[in-house]
N, C-alpha and C. Protein backbone atom coordinates (compact mmCIF):
# COMPACT_ATOMS: atom_id res chain seq x y z
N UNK A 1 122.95 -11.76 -85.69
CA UNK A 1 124.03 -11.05 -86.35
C UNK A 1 124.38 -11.82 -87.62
N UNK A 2 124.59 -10.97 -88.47
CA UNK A 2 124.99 -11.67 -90.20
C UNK A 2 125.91 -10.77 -90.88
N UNK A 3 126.33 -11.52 -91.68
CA UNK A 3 127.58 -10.60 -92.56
C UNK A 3 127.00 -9.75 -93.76
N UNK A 4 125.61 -10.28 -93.60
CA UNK A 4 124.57 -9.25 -94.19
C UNK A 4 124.66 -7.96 -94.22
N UNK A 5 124.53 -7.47 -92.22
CA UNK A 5 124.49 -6.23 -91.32
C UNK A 5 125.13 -5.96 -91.51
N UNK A 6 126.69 -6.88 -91.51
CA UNK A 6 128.02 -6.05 -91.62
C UNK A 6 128.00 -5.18 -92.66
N UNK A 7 127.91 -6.21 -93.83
CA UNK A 7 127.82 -5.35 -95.45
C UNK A 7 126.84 -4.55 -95.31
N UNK A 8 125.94 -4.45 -94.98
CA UNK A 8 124.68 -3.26 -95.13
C UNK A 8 125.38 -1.87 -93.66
N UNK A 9 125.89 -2.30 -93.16
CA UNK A 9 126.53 -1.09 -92.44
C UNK A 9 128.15 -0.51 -92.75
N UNK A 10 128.93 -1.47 -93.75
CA UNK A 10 129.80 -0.64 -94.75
C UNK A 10 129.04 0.13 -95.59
N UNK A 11 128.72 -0.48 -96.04
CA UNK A 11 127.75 0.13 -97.23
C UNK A 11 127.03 1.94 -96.48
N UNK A 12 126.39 1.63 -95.39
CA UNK A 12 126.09 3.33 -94.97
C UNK A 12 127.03 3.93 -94.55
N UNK A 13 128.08 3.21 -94.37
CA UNK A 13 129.30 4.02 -94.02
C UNK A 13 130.02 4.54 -95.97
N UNK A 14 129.62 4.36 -96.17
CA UNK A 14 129.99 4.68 -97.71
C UNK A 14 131.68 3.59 -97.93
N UNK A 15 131.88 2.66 -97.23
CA UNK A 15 132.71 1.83 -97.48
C UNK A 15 132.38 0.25 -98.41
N UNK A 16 133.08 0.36 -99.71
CA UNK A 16 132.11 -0.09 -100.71
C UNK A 16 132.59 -1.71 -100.70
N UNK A 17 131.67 -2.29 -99.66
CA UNK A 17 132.75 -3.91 -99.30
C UNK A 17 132.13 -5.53 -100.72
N UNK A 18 132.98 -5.70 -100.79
CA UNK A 18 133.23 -6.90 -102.01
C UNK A 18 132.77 -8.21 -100.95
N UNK A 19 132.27 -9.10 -101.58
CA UNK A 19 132.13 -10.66 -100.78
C UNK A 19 132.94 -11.27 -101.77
N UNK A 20 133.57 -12.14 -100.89
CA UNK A 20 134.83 -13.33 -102.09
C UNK A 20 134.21 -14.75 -101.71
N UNK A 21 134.88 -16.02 -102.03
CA UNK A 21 134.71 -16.81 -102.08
C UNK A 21 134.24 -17.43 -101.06
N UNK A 22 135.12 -17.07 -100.15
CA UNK A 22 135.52 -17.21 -98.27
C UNK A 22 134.20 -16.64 -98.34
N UNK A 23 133.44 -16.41 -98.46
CA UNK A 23 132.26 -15.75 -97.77
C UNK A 23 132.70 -14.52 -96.86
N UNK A 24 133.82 -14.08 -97.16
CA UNK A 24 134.22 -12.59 -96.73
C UNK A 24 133.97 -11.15 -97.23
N UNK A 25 133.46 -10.65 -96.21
CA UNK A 25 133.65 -9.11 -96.95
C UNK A 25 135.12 -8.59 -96.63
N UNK A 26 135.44 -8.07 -98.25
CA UNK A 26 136.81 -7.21 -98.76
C UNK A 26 136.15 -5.93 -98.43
N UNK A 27 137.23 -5.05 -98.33
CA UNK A 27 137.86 -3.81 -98.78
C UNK A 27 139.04 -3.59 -99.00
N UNK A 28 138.92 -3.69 -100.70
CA UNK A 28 140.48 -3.58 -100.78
C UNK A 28 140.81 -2.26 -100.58
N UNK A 29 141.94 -1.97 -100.32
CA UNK A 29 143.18 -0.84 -100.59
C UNK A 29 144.17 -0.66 -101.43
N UNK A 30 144.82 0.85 -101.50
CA UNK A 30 145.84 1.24 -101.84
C UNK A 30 146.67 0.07 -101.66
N UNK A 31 147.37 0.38 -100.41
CA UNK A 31 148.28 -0.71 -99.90
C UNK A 31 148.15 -1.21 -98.73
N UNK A 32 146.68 -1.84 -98.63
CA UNK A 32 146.58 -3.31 -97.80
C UNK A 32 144.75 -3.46 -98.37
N UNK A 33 144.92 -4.83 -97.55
CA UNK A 33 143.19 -5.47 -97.85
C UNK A 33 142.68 -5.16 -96.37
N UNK A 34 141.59 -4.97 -96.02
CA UNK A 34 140.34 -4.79 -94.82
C UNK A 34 139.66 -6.12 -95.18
N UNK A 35 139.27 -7.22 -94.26
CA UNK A 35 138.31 -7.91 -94.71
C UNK A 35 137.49 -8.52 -93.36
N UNK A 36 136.54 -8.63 -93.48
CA UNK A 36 135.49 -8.99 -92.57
C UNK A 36 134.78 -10.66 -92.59
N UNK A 37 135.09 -11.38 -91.63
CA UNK A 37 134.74 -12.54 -91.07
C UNK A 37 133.68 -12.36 -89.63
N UNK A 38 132.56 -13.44 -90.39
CA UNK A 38 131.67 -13.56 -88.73
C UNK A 38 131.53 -14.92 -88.60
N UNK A 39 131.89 -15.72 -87.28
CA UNK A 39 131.71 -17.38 -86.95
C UNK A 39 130.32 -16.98 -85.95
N UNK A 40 129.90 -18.04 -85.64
CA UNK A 40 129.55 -18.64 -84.96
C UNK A 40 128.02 -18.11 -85.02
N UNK A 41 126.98 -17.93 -84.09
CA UNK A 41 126.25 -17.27 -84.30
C UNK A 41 124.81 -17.83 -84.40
N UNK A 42 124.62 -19.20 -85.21
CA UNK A 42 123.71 -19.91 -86.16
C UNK A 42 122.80 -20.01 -84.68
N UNK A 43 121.34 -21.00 -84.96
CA UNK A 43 120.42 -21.43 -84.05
C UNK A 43 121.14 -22.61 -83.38
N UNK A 44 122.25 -23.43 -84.26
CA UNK A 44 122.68 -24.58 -83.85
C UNK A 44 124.19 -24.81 -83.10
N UNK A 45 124.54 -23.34 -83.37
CA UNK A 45 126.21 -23.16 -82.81
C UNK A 45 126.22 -23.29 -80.94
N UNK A 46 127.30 -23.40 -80.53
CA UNK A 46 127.20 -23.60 -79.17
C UNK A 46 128.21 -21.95 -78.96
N UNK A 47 128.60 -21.75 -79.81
CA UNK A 47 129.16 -20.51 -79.52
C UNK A 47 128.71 -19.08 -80.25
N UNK A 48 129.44 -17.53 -79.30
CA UNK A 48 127.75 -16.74 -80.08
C UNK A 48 128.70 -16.07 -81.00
N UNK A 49 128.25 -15.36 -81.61
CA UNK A 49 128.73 -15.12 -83.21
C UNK A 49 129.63 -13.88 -82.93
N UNK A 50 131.05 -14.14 -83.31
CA UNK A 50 131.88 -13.31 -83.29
C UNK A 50 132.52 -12.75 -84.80
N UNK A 51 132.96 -11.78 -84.61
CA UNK A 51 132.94 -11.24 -85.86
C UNK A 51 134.30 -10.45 -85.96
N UNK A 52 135.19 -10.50 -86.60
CA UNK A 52 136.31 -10.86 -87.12
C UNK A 52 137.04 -9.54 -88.11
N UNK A 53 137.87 -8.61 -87.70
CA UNK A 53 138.37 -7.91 -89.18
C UNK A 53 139.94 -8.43 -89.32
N UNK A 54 140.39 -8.46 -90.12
CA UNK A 54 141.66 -8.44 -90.61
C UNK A 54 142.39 -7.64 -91.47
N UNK A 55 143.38 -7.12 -91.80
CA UNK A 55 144.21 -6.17 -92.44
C UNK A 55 145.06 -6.80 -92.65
N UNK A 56 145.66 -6.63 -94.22
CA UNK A 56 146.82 -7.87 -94.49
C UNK A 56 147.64 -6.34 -95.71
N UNK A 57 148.58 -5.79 -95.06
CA UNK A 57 149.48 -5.38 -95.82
C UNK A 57 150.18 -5.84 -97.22
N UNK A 58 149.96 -5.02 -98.35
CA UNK A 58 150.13 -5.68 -99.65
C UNK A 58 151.53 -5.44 -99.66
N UNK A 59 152.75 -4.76 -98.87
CA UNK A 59 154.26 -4.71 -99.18
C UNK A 59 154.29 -5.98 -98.17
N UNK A 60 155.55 -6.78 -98.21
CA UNK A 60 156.14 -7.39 -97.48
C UNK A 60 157.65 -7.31 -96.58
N UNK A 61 157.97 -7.41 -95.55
CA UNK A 61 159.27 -6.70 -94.92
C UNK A 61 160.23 -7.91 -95.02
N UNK A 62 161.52 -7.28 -96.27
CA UNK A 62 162.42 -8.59 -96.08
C UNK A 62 163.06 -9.23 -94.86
N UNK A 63 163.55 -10.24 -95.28
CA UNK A 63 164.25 -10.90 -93.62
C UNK A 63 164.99 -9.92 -92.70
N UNK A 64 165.66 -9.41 -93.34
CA UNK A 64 167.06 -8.76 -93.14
C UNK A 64 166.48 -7.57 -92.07
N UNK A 65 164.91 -6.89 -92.24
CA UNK A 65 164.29 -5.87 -91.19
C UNK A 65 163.33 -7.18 -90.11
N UNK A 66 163.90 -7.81 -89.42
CA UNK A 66 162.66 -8.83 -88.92
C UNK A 66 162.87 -8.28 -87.74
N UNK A 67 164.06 -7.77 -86.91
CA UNK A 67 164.06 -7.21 -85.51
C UNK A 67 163.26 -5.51 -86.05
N UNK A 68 163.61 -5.14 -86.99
CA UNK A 68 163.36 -3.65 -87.21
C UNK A 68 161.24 -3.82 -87.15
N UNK A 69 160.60 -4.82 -87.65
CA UNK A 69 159.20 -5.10 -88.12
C UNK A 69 158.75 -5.56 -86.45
N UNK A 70 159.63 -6.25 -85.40
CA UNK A 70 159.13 -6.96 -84.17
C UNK A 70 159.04 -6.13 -83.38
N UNK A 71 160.02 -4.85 -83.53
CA UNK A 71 160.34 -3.93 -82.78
C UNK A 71 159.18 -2.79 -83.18
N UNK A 72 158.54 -2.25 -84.17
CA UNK A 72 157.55 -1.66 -84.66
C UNK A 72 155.84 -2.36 -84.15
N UNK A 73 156.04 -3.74 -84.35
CA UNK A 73 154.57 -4.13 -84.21
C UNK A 73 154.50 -4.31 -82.48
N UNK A 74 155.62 -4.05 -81.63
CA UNK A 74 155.46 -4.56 -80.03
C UNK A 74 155.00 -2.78 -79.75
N UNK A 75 155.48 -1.91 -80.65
CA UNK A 75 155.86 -0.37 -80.62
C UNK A 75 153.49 -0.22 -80.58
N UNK A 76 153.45 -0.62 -82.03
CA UNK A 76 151.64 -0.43 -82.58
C UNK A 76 151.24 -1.52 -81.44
N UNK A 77 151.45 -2.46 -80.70
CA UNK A 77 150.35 -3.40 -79.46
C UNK A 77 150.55 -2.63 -78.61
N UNK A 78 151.68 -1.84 -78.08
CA UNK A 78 151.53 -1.33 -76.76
C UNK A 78 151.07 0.37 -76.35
N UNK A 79 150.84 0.69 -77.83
CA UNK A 79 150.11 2.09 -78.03
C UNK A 79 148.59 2.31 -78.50
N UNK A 80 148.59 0.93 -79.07
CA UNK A 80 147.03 1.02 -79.34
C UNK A 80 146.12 -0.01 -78.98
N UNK A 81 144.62 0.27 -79.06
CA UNK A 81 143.58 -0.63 -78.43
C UNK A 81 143.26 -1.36 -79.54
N UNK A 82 142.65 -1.09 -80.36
CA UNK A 82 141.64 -1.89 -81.13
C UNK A 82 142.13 -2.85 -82.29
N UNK A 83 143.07 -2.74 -83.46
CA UNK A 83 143.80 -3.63 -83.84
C UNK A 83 145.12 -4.14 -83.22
N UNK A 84 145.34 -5.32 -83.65
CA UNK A 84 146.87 -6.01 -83.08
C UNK A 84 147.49 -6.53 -83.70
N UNK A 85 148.74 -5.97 -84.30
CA UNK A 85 149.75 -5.63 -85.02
C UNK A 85 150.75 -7.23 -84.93
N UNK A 86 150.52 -8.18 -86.03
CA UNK A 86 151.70 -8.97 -86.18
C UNK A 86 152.23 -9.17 -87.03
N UNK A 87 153.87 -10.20 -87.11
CA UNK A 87 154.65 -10.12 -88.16
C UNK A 87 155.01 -11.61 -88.28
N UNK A 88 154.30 -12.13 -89.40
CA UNK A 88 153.62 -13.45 -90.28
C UNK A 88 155.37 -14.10 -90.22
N UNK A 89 155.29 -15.71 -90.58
CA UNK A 89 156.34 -16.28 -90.83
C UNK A 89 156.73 -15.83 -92.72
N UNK A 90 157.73 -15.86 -92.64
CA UNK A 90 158.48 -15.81 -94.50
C UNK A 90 157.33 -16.86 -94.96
N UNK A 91 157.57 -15.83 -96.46
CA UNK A 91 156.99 -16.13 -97.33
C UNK A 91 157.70 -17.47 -98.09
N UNK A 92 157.61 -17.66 -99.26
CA UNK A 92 158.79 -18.85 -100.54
C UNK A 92 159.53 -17.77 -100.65
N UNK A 93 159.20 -16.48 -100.28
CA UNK A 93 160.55 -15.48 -101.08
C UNK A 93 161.16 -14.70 -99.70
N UNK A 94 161.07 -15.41 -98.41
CA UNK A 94 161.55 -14.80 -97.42
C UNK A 94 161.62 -13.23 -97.47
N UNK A 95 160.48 -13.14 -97.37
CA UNK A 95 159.33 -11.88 -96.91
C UNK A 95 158.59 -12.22 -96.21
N UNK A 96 158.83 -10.69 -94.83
CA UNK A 96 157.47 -11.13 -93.75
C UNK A 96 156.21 -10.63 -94.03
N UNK A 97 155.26 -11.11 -94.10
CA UNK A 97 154.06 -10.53 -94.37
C UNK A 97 153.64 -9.37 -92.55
N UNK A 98 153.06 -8.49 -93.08
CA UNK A 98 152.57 -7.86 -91.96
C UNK A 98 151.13 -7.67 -91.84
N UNK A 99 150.41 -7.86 -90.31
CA UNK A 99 149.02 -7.96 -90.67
C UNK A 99 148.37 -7.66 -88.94
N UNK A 100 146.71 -6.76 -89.54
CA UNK A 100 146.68 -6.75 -87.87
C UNK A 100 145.25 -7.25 -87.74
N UNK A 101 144.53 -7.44 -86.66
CA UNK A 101 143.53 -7.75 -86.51
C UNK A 101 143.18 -7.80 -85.19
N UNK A 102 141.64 -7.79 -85.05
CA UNK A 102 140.54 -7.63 -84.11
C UNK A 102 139.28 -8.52 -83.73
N UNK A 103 139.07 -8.95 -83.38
CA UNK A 103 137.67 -9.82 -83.02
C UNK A 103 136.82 -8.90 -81.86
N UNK A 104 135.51 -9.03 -81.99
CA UNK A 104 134.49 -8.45 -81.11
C UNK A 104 133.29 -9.68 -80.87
N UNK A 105 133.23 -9.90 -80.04
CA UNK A 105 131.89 -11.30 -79.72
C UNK A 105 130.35 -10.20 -79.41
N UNK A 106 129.72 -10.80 -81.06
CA UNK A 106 128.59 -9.94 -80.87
C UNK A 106 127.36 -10.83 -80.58
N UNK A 107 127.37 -11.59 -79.96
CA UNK A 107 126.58 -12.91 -79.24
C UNK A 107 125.18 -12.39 -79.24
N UNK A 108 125.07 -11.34 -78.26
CA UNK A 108 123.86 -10.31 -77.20
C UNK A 108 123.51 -9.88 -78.50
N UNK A 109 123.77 -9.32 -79.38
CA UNK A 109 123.22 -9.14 -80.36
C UNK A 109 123.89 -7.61 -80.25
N UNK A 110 123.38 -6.56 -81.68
CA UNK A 110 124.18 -5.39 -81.54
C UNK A 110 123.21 -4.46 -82.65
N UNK A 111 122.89 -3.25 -81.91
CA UNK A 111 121.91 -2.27 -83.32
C UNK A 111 122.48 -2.00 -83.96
N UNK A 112 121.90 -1.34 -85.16
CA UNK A 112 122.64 -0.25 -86.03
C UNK A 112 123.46 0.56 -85.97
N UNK A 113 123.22 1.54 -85.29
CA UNK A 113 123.80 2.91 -84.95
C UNK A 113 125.53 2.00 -84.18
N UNK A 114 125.13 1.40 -83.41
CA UNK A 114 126.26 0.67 -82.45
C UNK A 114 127.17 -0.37 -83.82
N UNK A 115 126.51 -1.07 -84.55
CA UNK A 115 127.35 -1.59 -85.38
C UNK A 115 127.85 -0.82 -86.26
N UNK A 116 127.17 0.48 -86.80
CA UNK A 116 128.36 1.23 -87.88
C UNK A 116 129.22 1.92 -87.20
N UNK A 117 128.81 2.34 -85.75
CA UNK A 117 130.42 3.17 -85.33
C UNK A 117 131.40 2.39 -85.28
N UNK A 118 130.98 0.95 -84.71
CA UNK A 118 131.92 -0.48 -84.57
C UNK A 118 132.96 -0.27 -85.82
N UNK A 119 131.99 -0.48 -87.30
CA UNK A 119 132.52 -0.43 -88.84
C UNK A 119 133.40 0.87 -89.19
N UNK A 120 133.22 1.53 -88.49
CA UNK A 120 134.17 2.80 -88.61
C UNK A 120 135.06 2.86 -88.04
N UNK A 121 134.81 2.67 -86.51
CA UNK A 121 136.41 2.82 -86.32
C UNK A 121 137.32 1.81 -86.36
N UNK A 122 137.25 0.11 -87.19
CA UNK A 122 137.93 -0.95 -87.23
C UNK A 122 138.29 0.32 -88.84
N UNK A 123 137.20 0.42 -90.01
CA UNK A 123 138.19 1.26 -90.88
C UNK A 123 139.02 1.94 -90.54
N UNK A 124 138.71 3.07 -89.60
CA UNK A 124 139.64 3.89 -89.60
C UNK A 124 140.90 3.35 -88.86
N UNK A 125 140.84 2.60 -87.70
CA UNK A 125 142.17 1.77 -87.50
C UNK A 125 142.66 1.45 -87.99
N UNK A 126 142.23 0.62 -89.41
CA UNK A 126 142.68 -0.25 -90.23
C UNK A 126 143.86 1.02 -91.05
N UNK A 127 143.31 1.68 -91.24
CA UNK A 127 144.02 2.94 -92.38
C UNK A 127 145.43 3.64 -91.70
N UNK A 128 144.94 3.98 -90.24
CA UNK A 128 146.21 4.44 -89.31
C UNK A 128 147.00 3.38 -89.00
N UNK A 129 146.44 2.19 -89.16
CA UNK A 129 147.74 0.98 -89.10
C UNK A 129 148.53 1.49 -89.96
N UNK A 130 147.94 0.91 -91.22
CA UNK A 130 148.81 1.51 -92.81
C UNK A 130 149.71 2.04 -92.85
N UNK A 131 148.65 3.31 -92.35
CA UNK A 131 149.62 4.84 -92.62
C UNK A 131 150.60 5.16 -91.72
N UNK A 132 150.69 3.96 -90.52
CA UNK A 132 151.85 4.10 -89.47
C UNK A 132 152.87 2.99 -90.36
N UNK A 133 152.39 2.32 -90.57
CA UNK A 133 153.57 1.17 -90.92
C UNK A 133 154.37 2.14 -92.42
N UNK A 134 153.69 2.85 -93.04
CA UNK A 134 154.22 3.66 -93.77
C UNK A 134 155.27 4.57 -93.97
N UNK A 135 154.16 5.60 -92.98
CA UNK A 135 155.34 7.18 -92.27
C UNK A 135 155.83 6.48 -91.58
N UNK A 136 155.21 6.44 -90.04
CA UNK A 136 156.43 6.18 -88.91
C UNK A 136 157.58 5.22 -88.72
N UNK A 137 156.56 4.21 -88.86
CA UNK A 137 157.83 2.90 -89.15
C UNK A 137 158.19 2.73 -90.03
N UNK A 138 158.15 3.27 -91.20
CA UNK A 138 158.63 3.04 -92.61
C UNK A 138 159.36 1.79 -92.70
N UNK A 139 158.46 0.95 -92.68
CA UNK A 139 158.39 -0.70 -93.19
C UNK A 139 157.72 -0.96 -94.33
N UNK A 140 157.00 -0.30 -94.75
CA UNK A 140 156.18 -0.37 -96.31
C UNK A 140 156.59 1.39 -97.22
């Protein structure tokens, strides 16, 4: 498994992913980032290669909503499976950052067909996070 596959199975998903510094694949957004991390994995690792998305909301929720943001993200963990919804310590400008994420251990190894549905529906989670923290909870 490589962050190769990953990128070559955004990519057929028509999701057009960026590599940064981090050796991460981006997808940025409207209003949040998608980004893709894989550890472990190598001939020499003792552990098998897990692979990593994250979603990092570009609004931030001031102090003053921190029960209103705890009460929303316990609302998105206990309704949904695949991402998990948390609410970051203050920022320097006491703003909570909001952010969700997923890990999958793809050790056994994983095909094509099985890794782009994987890549799809962490996007499409990623987007109904968003678009919940948006409409429903209107926190962003």
């Amino acid at each position: 498994m490589t962050l190769g596959r990953v990128r070559q199975s955004l990519d057929r998903l028509g999701h057009g992913a960026q590599v940064d510094g981090a050796r991460r694949l981006l997808i940025p957004g409207e209003r949040a980032t998608l980004w893709f991390t894989l550890s472990g994995g190598g001939p020499l690792d003792r552990e098998p290669a897990m692979l990593s998305a994250h979603v990092v909301a570009h609004s931030h929720v001031p102090m003053s909503w921190e029960a209103r943001a705890l009460t929303a993200a316990n609302e998105w963990n206990n309704t949904r499976r695949l991402l998990r919804c948390f609410v970051g310590a203050p920022s320097a400008d006491l703003a909570l950052p909001l952010t969700a994420d997923m890990y999958v251990p793809l050790g056994p190894g994983v095909h094509d067909a099985l890794l782009d549905e994987l890549m799809e529906s962490v996007a499409v989670s990623a987007q109904a996070w968003v678009d919940w923290l948006h409409d429903d909870a209107m926190l962003i």
